[in-house]
Protein backbone atom coordinates (compact mmCIF):
# COMPACT_ATOMS: atom_id res chain seq x y z
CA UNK A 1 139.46 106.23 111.80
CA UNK A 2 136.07 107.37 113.07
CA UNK A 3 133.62 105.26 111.40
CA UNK A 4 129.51 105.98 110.93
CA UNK A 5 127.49 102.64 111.72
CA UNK A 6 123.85 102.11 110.56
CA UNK A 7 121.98 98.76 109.97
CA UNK A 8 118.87 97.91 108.14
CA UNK A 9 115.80 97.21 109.12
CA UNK A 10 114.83 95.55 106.55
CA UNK A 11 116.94 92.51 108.24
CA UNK A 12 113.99 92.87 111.03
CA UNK A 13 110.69 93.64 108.99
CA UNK A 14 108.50 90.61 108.95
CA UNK A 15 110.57 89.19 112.67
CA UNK A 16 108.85 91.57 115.35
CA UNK A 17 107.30 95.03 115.96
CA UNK A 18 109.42 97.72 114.76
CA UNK A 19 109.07 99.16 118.54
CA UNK A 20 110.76 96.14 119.73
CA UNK A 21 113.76 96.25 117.06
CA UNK A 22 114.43 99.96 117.62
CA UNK A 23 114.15 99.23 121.73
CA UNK A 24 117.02 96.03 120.58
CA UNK A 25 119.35 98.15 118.40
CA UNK A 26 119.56 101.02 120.70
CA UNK A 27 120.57 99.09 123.21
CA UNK A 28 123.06 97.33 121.20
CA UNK A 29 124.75 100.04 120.18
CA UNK A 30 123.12 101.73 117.06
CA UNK A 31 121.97 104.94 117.03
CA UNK A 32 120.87 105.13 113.31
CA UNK A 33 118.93 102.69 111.31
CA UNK A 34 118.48 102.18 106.90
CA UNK A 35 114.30 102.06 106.74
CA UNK A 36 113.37 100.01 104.49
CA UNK A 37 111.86 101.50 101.06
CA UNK A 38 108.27 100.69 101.22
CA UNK A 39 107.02 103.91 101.01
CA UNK A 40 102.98 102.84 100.93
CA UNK A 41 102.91 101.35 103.82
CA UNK A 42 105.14 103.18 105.98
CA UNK A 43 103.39 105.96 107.91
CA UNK A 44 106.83 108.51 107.74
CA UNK A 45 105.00 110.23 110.87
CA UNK A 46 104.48 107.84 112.74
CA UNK A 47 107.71 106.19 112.26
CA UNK A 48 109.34 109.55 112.93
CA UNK A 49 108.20 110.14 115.99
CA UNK A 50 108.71 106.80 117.15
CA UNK A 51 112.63 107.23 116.25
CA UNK A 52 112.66 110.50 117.97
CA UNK A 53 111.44 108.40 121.04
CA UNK A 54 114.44 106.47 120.73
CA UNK A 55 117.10 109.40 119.25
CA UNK A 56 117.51 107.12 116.55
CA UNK A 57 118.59 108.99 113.09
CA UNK A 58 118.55 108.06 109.55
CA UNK A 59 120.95 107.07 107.00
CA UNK A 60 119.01 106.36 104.20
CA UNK A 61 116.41 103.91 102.32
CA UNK A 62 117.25 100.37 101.20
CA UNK A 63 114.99 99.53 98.13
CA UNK A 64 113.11 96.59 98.04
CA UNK A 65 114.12 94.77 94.59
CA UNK A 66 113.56 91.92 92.94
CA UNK A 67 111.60 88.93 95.51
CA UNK A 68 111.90 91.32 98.68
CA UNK A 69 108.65 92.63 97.54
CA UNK A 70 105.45 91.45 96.09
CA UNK A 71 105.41 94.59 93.64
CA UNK A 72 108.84 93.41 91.92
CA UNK A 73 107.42 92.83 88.33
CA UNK A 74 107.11 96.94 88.51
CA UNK A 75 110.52 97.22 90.00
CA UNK A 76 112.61 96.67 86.88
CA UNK A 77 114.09 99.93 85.74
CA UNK A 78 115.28 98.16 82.23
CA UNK A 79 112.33 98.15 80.69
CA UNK A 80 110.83 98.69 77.23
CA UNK A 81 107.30 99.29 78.54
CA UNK A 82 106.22 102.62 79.08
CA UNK A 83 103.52 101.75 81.68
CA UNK A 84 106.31 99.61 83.63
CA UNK A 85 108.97 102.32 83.24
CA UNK A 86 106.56 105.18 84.73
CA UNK A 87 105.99 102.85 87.75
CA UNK A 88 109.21 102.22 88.71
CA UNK A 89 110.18 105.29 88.55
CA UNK A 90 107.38 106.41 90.93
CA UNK A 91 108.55 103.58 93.09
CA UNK A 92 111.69 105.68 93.13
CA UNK A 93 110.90 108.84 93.80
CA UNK A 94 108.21 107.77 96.65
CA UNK A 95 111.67 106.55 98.13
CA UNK A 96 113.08 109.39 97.99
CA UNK A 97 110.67 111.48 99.23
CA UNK A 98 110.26 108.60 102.09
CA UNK A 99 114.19 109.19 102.64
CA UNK A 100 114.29 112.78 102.63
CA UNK A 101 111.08 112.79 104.92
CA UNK A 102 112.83 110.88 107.72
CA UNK A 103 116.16 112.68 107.38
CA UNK A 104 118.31 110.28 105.02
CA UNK A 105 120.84 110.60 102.38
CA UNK A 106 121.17 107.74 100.17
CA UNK A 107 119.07 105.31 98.42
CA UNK A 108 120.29 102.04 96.59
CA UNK A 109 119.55 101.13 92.77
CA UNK A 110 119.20 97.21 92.03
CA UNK A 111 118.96 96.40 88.30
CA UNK A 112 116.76 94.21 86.97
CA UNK A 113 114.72 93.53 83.79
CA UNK A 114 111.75 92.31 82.27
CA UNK A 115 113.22 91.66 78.96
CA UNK A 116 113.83 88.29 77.57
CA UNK A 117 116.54 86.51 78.31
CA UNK A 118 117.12 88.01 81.38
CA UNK A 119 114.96 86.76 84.78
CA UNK A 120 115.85 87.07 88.52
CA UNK A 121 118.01 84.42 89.67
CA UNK A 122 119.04 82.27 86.81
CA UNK A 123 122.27 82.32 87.16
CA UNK A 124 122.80 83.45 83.54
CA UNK A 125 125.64 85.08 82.74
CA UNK A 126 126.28 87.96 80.22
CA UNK A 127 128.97 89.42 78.47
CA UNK A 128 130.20 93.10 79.08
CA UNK A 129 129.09 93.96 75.47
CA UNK A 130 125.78 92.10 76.53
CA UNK A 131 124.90 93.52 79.75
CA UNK A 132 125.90 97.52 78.10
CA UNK A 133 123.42 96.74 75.46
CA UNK A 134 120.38 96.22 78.59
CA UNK A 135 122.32 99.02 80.40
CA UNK A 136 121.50 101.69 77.73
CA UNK A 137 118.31 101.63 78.58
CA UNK A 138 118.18 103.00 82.01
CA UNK A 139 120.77 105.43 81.48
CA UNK A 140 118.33 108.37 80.95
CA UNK A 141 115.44 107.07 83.58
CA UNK A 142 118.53 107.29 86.05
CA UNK A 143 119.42 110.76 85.43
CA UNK A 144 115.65 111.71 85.51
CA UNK A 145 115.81 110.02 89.04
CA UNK A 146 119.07 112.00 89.55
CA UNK A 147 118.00 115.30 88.98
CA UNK A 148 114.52 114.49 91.39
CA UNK A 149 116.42 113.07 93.98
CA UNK A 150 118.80 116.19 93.87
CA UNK A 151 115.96 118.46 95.16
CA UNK A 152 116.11 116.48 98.03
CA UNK A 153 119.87 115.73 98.81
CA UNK A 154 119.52 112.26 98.06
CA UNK A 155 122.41 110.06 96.37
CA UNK A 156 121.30 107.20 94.09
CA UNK A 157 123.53 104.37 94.62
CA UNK A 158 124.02 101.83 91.87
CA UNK A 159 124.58 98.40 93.73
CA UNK A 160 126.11 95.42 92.15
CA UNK A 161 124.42 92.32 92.96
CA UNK A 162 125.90 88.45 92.76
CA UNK A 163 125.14 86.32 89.58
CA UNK A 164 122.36 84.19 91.63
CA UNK A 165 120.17 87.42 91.94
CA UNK A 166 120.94 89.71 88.03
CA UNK A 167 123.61 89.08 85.59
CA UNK A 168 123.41 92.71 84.16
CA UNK A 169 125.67 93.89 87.40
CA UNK A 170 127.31 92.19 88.93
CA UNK A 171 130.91 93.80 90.33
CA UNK A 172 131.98 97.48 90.75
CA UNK A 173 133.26 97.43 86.92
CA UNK A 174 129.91 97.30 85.79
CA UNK A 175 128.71 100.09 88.79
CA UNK A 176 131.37 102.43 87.64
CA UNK A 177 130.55 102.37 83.64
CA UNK A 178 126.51 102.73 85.14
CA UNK A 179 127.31 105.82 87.17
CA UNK A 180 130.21 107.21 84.59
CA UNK A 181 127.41 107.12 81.96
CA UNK A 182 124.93 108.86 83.77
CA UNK A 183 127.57 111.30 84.89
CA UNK A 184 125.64 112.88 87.76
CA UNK A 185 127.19 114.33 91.27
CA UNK A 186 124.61 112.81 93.18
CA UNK A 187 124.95 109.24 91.44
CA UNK A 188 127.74 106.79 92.86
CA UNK A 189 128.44 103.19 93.76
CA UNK A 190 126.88 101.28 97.01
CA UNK A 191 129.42 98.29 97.21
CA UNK A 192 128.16 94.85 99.72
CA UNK A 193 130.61 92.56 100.84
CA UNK A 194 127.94 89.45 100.78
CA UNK A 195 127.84 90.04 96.86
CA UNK A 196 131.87 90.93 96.14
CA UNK A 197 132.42 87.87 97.75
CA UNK A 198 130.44 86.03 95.15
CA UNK A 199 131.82 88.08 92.34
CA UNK A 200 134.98 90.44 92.79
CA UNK A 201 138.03 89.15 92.06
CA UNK A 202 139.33 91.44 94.73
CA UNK A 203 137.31 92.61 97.41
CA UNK A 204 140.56 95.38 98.51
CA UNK A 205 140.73 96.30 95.00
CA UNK A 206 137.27 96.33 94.38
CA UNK A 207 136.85 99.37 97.29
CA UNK A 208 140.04 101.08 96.04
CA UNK A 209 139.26 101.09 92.15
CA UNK A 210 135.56 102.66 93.14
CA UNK A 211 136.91 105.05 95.09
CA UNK A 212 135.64 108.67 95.70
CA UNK A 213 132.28 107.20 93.57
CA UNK A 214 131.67 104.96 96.63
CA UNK A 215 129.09 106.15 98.66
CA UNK A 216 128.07 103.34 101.20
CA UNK A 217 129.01 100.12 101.93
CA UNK A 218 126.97 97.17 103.17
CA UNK A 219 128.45 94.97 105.77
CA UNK A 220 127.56 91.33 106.19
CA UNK A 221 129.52 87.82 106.43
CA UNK A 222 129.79 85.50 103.18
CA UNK A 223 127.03 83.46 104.64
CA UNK A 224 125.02 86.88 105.45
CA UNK A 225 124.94 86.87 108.84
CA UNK A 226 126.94 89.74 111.30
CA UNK A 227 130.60 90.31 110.19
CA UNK A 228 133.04 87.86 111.99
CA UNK A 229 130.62 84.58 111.94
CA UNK A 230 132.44 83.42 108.68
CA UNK A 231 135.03 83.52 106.50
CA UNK A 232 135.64 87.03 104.71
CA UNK A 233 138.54 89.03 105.18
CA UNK A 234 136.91 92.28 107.08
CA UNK A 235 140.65 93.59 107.92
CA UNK A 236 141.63 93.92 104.44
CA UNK A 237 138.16 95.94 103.56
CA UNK A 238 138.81 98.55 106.54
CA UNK A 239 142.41 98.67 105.31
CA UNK A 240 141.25 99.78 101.97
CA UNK A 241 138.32 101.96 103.18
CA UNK A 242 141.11 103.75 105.34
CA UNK A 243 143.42 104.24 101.92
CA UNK A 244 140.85 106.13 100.04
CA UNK A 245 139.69 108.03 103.38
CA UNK A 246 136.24 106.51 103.33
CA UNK A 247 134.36 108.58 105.97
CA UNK A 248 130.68 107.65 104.94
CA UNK A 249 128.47 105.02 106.59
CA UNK A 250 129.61 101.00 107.27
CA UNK A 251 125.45 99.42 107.31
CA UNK A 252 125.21 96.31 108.27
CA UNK A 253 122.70 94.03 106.50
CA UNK A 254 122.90 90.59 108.12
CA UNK A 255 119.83 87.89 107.66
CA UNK A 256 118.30 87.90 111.12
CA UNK A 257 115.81 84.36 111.41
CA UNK A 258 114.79 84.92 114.87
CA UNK A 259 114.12 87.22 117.92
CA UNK A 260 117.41 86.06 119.53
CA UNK A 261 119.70 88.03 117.87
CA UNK A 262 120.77 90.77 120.66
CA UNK A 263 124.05 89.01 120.64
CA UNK A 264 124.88 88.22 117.15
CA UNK A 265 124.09 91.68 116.84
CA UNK A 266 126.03 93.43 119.51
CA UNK A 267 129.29 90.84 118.77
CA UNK A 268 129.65 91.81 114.69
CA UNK A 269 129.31 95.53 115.38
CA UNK A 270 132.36 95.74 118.29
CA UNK A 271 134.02 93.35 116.02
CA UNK A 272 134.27 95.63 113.12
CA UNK A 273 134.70 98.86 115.85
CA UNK A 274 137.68 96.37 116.72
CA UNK A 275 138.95 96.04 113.52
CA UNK A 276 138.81 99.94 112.79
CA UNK A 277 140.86 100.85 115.96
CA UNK A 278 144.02 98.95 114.43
């Protein structure tokens, strides 16, 4: 099967120019690049024309949740303050205006809240019941978000993250009742291997139980670098991405920590083209 590859730059924003890592990726292989969702102070022009220079495309935006941006304390979308609730969702839809500026498709929901007991990276765990009752809250914002993002043929993507980051969701189970709830055509399920590792009992069954509601997939190793540099079992994932005809885009999202990374780079993506030949 014919996979579609794309990688974020977020993995590269505070490493080098963003010249220098579109010059790197091109040559490695990638013609299309996730930008990542900071939307004041990207100049969608300018970075435009400066993927045009490069015939790079775009797949989508990768929000910036939780510690990956200063601005996080607005970036909870459970939320029982008003003024908090109307910034994150302008955070949202300056995405997706970002995203549909620069010719993307999809961009990814993280969950987190301001409400007592919950705080990033705690390690707390919740209940099903539990993390419902915080869930309820965001189920109209997200179908306001829905309905904007529509306009401008973007998917929201509810992403599960690992218990170190939010315990309100945490595996596809909790994804699925998210996007069932909200019940919208442009609202489905952005699954990462890094976190399923962490959390699904079954990464194979995780893919095939989300099904036609999954929408992307993030690709790194357990120990989030390029796929192949650890231990995760990346031939069972394309095996299951193959049963339910997944035909959508594999991004990779490894933790890059220096300028040397042409080959890291280069090696994980023909070892996952490898992989998807068999």
């Amino acid at each position: 099967m014919s996979w579609k590859y794309s990688i974020t730059l977020s993995s590269f924003k505070n490493l080098e120019p963003i010249q220098k890592t579109l010059e790197n990726l091109k040559e490695q292989g990638f013609d299309t690049v996730e930008v990542y969702g900071e939307p004041d102070l990207i100049d969608a022009k300018k970075l435009s024309n400066l993927l045009d220079s490069f015939s790079m495309d775009v797949s989508g935006v990768t929000g910036m949740w939780s510690f990956h941006s200063s601005e996080y304390k607005s970036r909870n979308l459970i939320t029982t303050n008003n003024d908090s609730l109307i910034a994150v969702k302008n955070y949202v839809k300056k995405c997706i205006l970002l995203c549909h500026t620069l010719g993307g498709n999809t961009f990814n929901i993280c969950l987190f809240s301001d409400l007592p007991p919950i705080s990033d990276a705690n390690h707390k765990n919740l209940l099903r019941d539990e993390k419902r009752k915080f869930v309820s809250l965001l189920i109209e914002p997200l179908r306001e978000l829905a309905k904007y993002a529509s306009n401008y043929e973007v998917d929201l993507l509810i992403e599960p993250l690992n218990r170190y980051s939010t315990p309100i969701c945490t595996d596809y189970k909790d994804a699925k009742y998210i996007v069932d709830l909200v019940d919208e055509e442009n609202v489905g399920i952005l699954l990462d291997t890094f976190h399923m590792n962490i959390e699904e009992d079954s990464i194979y069954d995780a893919v095939i139980n989300s099904n036609t509601l999954l929408k992307l997939v993030h690709i790194s190793d357990n120990n989030r670098k390029m796929p192949g540099f650890a231990h995760i079992d990346f031939e069972s994932i394309i095996e299951a991405l193959k049963k339910i005809k997944y035909s959508k885009f594999l991004t990779f999202e490894p933790t890059v920590q220096n300028t040397d990374y042409k080959y890291d780079i280069k090696l994980g993506l023909q070892f996952l083209k490898n992989l998807s030949k068999n």
